[in-house]
Protein backbone atom coordinates (compact mmCIF):
# COMPACT_ATOMS: atom_id res chain seq x y z
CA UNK A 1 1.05 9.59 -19.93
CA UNK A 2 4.51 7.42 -19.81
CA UNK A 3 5.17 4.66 -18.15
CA UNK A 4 8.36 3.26 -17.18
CA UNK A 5 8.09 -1.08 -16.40
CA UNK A 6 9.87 -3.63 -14.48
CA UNK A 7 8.83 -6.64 -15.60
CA UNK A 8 9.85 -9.54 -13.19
CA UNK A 9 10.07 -7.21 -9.91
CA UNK A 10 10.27 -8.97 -6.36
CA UNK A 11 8.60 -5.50 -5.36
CA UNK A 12 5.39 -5.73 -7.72
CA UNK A 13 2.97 -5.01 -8.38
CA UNK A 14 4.13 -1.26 -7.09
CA UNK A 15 3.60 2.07 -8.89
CA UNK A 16 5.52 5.07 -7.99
CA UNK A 17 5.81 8.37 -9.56
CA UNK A 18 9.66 9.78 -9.79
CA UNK A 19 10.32 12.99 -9.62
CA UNK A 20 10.54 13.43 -13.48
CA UNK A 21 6.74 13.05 -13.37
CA UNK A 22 7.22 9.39 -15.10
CA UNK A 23 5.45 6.23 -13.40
CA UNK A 24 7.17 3.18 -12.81
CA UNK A 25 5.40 0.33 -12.89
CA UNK A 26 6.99 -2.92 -10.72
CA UNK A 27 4.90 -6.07 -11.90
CA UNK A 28 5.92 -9.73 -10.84
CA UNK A 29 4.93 -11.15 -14.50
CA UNK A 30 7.48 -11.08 -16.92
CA UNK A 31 7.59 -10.03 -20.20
CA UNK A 32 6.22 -13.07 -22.24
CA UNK A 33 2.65 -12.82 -24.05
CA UNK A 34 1.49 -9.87 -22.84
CA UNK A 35 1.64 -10.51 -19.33
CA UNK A 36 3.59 -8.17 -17.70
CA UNK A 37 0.83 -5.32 -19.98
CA UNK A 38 -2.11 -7.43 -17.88
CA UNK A 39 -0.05 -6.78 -14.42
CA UNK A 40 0.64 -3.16 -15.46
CA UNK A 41 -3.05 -2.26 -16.46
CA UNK A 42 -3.84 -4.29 -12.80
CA UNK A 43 -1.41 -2.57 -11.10
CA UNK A 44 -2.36 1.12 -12.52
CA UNK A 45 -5.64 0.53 -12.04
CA UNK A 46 -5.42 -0.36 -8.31
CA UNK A 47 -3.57 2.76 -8.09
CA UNK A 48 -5.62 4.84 -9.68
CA UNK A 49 -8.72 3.28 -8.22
CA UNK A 50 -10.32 3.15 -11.81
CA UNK A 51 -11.34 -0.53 -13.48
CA UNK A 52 -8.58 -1.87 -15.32
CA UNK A 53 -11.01 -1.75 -18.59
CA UNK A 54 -10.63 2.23 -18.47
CA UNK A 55 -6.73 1.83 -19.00
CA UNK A 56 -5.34 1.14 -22.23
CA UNK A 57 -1.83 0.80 -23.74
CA UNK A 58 -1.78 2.82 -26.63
CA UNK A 59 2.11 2.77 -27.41
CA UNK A 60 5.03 0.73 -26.39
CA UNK A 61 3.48 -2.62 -26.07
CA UNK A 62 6.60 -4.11 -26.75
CA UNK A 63 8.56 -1.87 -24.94
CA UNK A 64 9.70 -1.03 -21.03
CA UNK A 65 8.53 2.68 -21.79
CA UNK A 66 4.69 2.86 -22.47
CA UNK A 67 2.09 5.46 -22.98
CA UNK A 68 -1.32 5.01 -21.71
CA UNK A 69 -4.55 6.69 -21.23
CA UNK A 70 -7.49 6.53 -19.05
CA UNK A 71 -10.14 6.05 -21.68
CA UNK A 72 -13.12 7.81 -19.50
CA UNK A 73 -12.71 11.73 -19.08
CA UNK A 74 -14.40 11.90 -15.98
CA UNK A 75 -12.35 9.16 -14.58
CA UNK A 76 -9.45 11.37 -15.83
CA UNK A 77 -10.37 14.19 -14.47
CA UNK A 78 -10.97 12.20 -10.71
CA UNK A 79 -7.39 11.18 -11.25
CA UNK A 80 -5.67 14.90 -12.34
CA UNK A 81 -8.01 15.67 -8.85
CA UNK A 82 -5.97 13.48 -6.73
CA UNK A 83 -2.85 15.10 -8.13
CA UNK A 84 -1.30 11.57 -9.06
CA UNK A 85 -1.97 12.04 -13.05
CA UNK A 86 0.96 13.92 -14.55
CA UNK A 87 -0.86 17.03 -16.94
């Protein structure tokens, strides 16, 4: 799924889902050696309510737009369940 991040946000860590079905991810840390990736794996973990090992970036490292995964299917499934995981 994409991601959309604010690196450097007063309002992180904050996810919220627009109504394009896109996340964006507000994290505090800015954008220097990977930390704003560590606040948004935190951050969509918390949110998700999954541990932040089961998310990984897989594109975009670099980049505000990301695509991750939830690396577990069940925990995938538990998310699509909630109705916050975009299909």
């Amino acid at each position: 799924m994409r991601v959309r991040v604010k690196p450097g946000s007063r309002k992180g860590p904050l996810v919220e889902r627009g109504p394009d079905g896109v996340f964006t991810v507000y994290v505090k840390e800015r954008a220097v050696d990977g930390a704003a990736n560590a606040g948004v794996v935190a951050a969509l973990a918390e949110y998700w309510g999954v541990p932040p090992r089961d998310i990984a970036i897989v594109a975009g490292y670099a980049a505000r737009i990301k695509t991750v995964t939830v690396t577990r299917e069940q925990r995938t499934a538990s998310i699509r369940d909630r109705g916050t995981c975009p299909e």
